[in-house]
N, C-alpha and C. Protein backbone atom coordinates (compact mmCIF):
# COMPACT_ATOMS: atom_id res chain seq x y z
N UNK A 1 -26.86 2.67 -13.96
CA UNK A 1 -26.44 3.44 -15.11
C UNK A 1 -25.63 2.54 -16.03
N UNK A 2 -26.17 2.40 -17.05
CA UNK A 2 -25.20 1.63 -18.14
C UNK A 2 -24.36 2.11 -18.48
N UNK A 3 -22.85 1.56 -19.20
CA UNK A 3 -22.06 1.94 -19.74
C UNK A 3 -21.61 2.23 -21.03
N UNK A 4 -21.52 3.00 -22.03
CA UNK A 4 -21.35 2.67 -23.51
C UNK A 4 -20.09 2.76 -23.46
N UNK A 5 -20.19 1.94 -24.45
CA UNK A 5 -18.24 1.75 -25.43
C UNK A 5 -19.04 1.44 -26.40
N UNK A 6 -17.25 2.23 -27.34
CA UNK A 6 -17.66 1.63 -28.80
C UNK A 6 -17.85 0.70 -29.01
N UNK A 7 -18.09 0.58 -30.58
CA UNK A 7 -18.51 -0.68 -31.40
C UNK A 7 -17.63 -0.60 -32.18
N UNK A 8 -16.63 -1.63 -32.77
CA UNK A 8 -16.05 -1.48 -33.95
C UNK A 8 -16.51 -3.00 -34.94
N UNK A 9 -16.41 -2.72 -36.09
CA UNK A 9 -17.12 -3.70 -37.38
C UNK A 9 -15.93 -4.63 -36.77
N UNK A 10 -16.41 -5.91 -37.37
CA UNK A 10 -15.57 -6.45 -37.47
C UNK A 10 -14.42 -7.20 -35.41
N UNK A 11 -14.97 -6.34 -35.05
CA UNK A 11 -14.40 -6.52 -33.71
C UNK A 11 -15.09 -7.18 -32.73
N UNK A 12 -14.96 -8.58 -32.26
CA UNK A 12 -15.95 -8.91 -31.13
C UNK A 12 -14.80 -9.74 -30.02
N UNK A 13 -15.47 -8.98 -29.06
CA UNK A 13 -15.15 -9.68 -27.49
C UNK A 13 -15.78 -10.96 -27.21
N UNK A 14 -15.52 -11.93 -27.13
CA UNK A 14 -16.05 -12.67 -26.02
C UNK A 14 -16.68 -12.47 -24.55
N UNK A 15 -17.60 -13.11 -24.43
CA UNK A 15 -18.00 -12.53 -23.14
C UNK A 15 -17.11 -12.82 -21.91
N UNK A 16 -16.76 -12.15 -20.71
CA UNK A 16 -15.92 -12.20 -20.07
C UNK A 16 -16.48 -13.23 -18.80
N UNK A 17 -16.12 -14.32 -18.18
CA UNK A 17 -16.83 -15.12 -17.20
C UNK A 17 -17.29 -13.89 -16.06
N UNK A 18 -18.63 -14.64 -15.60
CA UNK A 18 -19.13 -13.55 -14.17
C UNK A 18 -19.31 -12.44 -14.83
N UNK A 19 -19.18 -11.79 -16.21
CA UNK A 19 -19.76 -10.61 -16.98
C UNK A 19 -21.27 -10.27 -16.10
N UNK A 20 -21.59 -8.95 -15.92
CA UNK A 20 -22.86 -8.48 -15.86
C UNK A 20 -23.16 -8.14 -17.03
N UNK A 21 -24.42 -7.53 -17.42
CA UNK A 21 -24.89 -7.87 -18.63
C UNK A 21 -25.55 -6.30 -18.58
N UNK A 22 -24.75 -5.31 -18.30
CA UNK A 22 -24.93 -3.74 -17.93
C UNK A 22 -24.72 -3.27 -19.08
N UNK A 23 -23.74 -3.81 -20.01
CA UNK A 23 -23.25 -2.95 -20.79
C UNK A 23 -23.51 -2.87 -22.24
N UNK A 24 -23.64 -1.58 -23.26
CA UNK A 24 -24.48 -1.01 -23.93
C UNK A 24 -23.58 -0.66 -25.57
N UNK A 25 -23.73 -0.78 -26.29
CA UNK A 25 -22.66 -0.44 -27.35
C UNK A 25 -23.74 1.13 -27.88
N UNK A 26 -22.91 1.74 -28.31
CA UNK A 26 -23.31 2.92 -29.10
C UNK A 26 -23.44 2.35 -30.86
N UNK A 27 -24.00 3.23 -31.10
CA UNK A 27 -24.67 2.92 -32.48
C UNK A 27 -23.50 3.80 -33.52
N UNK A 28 -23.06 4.80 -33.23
CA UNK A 28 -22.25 5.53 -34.15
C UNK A 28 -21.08 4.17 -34.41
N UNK A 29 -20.18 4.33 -34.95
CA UNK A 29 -18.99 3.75 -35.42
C UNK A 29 -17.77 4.46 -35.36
N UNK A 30 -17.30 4.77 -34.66
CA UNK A 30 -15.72 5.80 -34.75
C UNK A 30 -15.16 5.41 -35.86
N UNK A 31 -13.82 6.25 -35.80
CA UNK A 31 -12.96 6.50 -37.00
C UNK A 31 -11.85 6.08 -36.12
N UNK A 32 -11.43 4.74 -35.88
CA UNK A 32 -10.07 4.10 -35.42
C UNK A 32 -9.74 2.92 -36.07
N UNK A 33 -8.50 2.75 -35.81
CA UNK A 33 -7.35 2.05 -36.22
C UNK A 33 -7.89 0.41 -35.68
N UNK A 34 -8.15 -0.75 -36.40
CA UNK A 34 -8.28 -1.88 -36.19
C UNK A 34 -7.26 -2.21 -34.94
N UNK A 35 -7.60 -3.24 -33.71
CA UNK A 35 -6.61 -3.15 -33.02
C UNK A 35 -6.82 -4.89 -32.37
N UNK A 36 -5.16 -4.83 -32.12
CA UNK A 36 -5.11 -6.30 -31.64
C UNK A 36 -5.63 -6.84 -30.39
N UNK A 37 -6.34 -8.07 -30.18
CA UNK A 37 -7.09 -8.69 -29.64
C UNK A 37 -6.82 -9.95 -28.72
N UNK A 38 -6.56 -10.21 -27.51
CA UNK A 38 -6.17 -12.00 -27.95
C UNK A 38 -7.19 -12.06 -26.37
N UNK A 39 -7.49 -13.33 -25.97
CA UNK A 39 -7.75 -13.79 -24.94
C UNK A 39 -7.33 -15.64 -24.58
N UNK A 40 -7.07 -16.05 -23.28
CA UNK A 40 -6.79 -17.20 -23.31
C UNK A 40 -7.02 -17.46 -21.50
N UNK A 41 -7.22 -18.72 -21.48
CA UNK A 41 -7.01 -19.43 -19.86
C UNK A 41 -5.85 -20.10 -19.53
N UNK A 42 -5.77 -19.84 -18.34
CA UNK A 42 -4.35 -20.88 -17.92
C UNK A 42 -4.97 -21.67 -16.96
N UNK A 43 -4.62 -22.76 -17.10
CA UNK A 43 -5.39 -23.91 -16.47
C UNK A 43 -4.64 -24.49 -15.38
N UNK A 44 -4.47 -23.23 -14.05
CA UNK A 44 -3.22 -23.63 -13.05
C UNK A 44 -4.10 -23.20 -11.64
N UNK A 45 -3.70 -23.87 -10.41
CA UNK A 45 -4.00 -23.18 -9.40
C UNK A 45 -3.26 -22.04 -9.05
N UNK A 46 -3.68 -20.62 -9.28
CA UNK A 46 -3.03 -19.42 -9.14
C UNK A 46 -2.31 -19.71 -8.06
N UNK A 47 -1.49 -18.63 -7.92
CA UNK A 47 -0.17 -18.85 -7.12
C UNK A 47 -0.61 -17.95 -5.88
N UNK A 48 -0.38 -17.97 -4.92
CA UNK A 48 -0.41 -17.05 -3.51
C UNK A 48 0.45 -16.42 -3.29
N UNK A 49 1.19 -16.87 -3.87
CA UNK A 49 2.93 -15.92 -3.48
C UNK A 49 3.28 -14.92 -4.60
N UNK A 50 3.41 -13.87 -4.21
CA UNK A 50 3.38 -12.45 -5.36
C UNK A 50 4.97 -11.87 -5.03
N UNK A 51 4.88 -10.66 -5.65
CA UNK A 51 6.09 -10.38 -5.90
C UNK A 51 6.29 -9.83 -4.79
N UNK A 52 5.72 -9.42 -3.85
CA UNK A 52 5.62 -8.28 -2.67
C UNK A 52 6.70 -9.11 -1.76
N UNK A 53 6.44 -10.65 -2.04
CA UNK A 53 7.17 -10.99 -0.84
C UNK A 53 9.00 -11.41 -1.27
N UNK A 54 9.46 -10.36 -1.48
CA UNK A 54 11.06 -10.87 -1.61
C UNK A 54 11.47 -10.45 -0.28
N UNK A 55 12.33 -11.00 0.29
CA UNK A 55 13.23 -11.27 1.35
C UNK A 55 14.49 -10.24 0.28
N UNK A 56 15.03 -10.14 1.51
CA UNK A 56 16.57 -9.59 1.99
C UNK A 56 17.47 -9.89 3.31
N UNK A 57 18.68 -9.91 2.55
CA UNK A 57 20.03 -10.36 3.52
C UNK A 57 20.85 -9.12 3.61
N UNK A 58 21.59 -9.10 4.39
CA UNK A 58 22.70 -8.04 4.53
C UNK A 58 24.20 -8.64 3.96
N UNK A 59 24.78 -8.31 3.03
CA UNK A 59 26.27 -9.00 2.68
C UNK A 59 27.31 -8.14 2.51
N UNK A 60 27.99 -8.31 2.80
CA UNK A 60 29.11 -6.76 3.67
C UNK A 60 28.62 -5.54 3.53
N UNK A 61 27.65 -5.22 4.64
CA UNK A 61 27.17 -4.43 5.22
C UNK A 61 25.90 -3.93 4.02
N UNK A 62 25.76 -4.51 2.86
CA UNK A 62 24.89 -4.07 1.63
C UNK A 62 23.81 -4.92 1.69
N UNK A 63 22.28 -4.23 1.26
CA UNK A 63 21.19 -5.21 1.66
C UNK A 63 21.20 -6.34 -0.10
N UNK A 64 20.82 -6.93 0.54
CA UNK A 64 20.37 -8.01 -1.21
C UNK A 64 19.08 -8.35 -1.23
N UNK A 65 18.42 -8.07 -2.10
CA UNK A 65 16.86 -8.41 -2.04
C UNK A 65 16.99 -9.86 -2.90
N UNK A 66 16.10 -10.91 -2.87
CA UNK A 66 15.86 -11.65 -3.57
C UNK A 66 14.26 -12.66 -3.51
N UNK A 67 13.59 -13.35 -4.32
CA UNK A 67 12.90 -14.03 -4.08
C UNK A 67 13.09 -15.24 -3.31
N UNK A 68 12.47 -15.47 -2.46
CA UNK A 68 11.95 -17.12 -1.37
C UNK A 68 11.46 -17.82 -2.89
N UNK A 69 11.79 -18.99 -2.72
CA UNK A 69 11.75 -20.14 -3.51
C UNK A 69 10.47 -20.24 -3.77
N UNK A 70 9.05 -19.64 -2.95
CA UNK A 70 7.89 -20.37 -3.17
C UNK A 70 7.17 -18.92 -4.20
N UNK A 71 7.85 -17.99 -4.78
CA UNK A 71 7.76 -16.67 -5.32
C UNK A 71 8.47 -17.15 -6.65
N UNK A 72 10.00 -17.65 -6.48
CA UNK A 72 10.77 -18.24 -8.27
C UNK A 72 9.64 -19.31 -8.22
N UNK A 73 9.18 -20.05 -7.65
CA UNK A 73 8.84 -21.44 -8.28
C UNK A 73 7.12 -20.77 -8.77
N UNK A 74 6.64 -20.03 -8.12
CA UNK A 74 5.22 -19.41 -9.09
C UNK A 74 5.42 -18.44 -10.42
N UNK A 75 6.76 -17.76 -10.34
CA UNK A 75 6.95 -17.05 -11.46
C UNK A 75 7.06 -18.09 -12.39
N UNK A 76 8.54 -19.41 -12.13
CA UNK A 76 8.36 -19.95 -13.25
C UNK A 76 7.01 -20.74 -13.58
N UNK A 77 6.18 -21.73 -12.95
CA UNK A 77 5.44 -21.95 -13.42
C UNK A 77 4.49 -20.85 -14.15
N UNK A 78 3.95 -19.78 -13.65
CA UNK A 78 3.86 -18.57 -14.36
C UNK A 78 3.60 -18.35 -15.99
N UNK A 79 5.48 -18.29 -15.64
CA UNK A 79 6.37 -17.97 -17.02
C UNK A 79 5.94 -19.12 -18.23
N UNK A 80 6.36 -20.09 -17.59
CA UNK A 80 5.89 -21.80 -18.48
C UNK A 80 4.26 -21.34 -18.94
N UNK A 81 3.71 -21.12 -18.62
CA UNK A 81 2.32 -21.36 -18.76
C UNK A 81 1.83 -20.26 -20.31
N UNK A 82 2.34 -19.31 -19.85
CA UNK A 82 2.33 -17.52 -20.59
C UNK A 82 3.13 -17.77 -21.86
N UNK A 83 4.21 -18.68 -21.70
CA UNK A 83 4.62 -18.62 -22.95
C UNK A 83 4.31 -19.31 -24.17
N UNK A 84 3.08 -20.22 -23.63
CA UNK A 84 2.51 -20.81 -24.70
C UNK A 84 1.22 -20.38 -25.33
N UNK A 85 1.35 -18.90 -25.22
CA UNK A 85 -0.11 -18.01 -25.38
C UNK A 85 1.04 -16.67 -26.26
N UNK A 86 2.08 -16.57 -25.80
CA UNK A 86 3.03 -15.11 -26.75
C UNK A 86 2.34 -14.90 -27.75
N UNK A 87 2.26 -13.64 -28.23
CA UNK A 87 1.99 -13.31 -29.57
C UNK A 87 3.25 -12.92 -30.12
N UNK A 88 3.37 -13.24 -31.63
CA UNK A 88 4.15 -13.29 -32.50
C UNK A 88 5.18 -11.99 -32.00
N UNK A 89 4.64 -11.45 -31.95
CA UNK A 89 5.17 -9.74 -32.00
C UNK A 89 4.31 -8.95 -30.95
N UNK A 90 5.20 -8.51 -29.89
CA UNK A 90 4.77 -7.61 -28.65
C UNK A 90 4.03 -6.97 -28.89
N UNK A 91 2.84 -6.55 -28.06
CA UNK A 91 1.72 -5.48 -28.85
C UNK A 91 2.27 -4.23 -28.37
N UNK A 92 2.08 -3.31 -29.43
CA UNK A 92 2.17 -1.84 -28.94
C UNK A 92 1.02 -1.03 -28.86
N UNK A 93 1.75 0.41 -28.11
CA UNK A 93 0.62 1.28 -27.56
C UNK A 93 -0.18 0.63 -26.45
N UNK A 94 -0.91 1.40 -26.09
CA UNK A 94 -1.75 1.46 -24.93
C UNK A 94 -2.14 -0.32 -24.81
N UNK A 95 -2.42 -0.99 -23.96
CA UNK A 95 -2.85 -1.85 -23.77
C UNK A 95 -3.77 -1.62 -22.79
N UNK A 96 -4.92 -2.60 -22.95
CA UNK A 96 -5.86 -2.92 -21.99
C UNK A 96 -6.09 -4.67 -21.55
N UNK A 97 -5.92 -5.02 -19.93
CA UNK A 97 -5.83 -5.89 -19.70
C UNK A 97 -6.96 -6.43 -18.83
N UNK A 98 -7.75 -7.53 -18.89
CA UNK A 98 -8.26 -7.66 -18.01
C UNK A 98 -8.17 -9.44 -17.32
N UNK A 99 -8.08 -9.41 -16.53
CA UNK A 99 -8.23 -10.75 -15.40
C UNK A 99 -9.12 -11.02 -14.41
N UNK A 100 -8.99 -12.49 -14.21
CA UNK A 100 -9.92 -13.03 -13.58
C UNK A 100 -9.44 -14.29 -12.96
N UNK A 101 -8.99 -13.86 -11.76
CA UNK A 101 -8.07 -15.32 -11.30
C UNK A 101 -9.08 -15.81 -10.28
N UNK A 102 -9.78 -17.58 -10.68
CA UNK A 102 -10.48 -17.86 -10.10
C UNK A 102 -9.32 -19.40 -9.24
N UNK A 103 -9.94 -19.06 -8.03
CA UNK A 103 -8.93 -19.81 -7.13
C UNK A 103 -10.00 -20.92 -6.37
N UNK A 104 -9.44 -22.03 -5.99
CA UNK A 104 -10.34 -23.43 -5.69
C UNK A 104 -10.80 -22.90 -4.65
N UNK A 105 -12.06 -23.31 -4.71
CA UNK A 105 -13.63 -22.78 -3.47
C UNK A 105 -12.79 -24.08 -2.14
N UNK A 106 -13.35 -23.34 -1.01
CA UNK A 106 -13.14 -24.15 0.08
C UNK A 106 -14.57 -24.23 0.65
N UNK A 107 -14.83 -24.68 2.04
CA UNK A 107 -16.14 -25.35 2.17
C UNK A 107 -16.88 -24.00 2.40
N UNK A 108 -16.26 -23.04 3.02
CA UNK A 108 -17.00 -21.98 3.63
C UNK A 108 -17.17 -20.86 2.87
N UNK A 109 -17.26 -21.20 1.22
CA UNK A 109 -17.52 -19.88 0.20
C UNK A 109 -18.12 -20.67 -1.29
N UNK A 110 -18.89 -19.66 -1.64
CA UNK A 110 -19.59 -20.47 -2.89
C UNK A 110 -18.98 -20.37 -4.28
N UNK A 111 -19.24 -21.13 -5.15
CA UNK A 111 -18.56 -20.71 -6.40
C UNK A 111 -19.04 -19.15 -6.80
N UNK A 112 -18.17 -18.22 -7.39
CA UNK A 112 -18.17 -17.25 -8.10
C UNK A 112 -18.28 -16.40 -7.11
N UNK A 113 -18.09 -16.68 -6.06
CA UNK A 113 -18.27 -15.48 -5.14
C UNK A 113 -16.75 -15.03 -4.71
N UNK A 114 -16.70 -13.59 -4.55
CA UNK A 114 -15.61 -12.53 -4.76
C UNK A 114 -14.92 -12.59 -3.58
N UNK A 115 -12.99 -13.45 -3.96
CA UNK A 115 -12.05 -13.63 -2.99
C UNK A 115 -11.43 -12.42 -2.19
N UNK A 116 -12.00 -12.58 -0.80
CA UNK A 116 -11.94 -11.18 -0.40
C UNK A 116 -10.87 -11.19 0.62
N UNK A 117 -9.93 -12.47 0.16
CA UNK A 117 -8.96 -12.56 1.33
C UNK A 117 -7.46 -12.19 0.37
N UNK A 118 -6.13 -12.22 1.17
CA UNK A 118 -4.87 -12.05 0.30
C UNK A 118 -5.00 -13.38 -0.59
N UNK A 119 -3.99 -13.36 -1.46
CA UNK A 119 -3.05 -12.06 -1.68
C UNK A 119 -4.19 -10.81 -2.75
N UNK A 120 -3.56 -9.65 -2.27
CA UNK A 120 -3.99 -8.56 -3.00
C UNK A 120 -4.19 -8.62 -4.58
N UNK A 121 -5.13 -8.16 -5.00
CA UNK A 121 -4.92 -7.85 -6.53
C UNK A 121 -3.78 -7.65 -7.12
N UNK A 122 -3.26 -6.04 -6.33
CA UNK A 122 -2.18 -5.52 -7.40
C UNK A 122 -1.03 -6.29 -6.76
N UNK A 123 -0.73 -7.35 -5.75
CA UNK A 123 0.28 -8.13 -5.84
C UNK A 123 0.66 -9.01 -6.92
N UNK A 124 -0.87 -10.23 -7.44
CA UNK A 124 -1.09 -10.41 -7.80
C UNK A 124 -0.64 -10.17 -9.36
N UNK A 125 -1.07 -9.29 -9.77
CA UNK A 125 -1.17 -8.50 -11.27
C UNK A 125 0.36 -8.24 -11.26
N UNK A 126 1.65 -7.48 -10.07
CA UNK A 126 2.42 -7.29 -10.26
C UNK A 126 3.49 -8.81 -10.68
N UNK A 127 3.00 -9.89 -10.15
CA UNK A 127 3.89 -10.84 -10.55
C UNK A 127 3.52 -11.25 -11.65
N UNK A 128 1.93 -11.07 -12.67
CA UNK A 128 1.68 -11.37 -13.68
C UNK A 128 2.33 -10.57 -15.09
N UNK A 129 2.17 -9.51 -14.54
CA UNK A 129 2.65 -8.62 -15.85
C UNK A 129 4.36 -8.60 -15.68
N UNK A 130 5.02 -8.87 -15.27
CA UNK A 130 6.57 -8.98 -14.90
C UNK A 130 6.62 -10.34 -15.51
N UNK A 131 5.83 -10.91 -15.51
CA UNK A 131 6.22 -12.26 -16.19
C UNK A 131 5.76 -12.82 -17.50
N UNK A 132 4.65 -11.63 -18.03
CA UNK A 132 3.98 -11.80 -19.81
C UNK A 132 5.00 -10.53 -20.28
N UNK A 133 5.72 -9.74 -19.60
CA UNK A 133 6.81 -8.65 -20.17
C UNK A 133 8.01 -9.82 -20.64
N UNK A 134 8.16 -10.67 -19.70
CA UNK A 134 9.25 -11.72 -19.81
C UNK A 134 9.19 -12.38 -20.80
N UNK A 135 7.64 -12.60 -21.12
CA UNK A 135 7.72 -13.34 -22.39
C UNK A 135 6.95 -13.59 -23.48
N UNK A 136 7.30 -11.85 -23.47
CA UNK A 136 7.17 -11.00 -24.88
C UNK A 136 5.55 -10.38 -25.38
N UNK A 137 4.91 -10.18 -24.43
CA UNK A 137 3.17 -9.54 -24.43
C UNK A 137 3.19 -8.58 -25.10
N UNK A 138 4.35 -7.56 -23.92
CA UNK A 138 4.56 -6.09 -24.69
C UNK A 138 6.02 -5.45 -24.44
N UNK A 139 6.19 -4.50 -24.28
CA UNK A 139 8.13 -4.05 -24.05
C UNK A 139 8.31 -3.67 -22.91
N UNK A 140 7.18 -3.25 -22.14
CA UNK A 140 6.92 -2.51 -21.49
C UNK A 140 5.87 -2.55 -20.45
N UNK A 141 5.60 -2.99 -19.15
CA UNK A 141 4.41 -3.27 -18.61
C UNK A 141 3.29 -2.02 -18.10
N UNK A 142 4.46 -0.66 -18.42
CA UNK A 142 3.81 0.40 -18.26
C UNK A 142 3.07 0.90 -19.49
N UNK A 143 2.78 0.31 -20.67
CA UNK A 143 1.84 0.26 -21.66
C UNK A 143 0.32 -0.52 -21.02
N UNK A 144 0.57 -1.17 -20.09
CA UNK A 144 -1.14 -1.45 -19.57
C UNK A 144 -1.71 0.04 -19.23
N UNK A 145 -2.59 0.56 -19.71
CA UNK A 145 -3.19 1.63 -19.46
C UNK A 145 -4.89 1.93 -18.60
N UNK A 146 -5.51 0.14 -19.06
CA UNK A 146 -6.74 0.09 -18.54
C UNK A 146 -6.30 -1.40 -17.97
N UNK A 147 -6.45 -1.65 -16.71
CA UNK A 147 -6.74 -2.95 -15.98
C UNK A 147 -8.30 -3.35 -15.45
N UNK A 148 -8.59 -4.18 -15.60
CA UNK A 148 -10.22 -4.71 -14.77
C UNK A 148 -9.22 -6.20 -14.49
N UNK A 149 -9.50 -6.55 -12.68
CA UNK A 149 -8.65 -7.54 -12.25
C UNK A 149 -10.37 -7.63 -11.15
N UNK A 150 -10.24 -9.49 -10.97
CA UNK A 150 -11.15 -10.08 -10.35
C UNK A 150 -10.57 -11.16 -9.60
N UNK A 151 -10.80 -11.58 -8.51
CA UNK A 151 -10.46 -12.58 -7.64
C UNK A 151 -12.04 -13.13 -7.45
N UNK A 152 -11.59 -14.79 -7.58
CA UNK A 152 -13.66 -15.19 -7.39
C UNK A 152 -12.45 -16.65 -6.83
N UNK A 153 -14.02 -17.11 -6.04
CA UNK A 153 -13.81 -18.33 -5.95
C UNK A 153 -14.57 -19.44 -6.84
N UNK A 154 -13.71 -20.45 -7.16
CA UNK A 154 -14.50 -21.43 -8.20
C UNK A 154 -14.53 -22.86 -7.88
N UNK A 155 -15.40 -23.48 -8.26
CA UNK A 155 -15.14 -25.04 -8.35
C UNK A 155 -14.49 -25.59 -9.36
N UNK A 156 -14.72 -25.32 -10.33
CA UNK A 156 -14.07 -26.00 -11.71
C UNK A 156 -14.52 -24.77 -13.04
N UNK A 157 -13.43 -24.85 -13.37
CA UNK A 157 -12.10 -24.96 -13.94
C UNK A 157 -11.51 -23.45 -12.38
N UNK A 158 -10.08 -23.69 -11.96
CA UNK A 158 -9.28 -22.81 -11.09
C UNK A 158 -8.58 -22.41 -12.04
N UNK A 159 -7.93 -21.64 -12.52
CA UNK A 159 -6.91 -20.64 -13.24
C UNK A 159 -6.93 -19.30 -13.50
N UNK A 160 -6.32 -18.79 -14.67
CA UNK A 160 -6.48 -17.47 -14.30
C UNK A 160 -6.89 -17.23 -16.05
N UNK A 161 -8.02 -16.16 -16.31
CA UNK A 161 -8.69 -16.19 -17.49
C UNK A 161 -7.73 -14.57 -17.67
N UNK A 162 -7.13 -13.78 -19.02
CA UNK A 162 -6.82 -13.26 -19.40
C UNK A 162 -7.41 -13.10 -20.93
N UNK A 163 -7.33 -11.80 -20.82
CA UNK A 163 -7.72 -10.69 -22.76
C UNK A 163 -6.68 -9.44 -22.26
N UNK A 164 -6.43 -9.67 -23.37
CA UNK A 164 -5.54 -7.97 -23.98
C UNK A 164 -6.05 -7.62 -24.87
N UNK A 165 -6.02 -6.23 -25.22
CA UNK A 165 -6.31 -5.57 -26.25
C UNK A 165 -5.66 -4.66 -26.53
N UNK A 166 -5.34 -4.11 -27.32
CA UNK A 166 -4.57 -3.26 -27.54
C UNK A 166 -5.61 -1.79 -28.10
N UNK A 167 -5.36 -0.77 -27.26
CA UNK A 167 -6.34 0.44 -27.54
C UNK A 167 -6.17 0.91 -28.62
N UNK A 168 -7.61 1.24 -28.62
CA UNK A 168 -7.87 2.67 -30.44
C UNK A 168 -6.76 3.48 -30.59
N UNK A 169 -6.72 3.31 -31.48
CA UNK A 169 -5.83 4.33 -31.75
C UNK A 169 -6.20 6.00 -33.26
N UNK A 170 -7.00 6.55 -32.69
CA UNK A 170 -7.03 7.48 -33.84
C UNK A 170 -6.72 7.09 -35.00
N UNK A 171 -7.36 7.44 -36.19
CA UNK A 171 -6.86 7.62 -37.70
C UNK A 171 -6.40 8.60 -37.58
């Protein structure tokens, strides 16, 4: 079963890597609000260590949560990476995000084929969007409203491919 989405003038996606080729535009044209667009790669070996894993101590008798060093040292590289992609001005409203973190193939899996081991997606996604909130995507990470997230294995290029969009918005 194919999928339709709109079409808007003037509006084009890039094709997304590993795209299937399912999907169908409708012929009408809605009545919405032009909306912001961006896509970019980060050219890093994704990180394994997500946010899930903070440690805690007990310090007079009170717990302290904090990150293990190998969790700060992927945020900041992370952070470094994201901030040379910011848009001028945080997008508002609804956002739609999608990813594709392709991680270096080992001997026993082929390129493009779907990483079915940890870390989890939404670990994953949770240390990403905590860290494009950091520096300045949107205000809010609870404005992502549509996610599509992919784990593949690759040979070349390893990083993590990102698009935002920012949703229709009615006239």
């Amino acid at each position: 079963m194919a999928i339709t989405l709109p079409k808007w003038e003037g509006l084009k996606r890039p094709p997304f890597p590993f795209e299937e080729s399912n999907v169908t535009h409708s012929v009408e044209e809605p009545d919405f609000q032009r909306c912001r667009m961006m896509n970019f790669f980060i050219a890093i070996t994704p990180p394994t260590s997500t946010a899930q894993m903070k440690q805690v101590r007990v310090v007079k008798g009170k717990p302290i949560f904090y990150d293990p060093p190998a969790v700060k040292e992927a945020r900041n590289a992370l952070t470094a990476h994201l901030a040379l992609h910011k848009p001028d001005k945080p997008m508002s409203g609804g956002i739609s995000l999608r990813v594709l973190w392709l991680f270096p193939r080992g001997k026993s899996h082929r390129n493009g084929e779907w990483r079915i081991t940890k870390p989890d997606t939404d670990n994953l996604q949770k240390l990403l969007k905590d860290c494009m909130t950091r520096c300045g995507f949107w205000n809010d990470d609870a404005q992502v409203a549509r996610e599509i997230i992919e784990k593949r294995w690759s040979d070349d290029p390893c990083g993590i491919y990102i698009e935002l969009e920012e949703l229709e918005v009615p006239k």
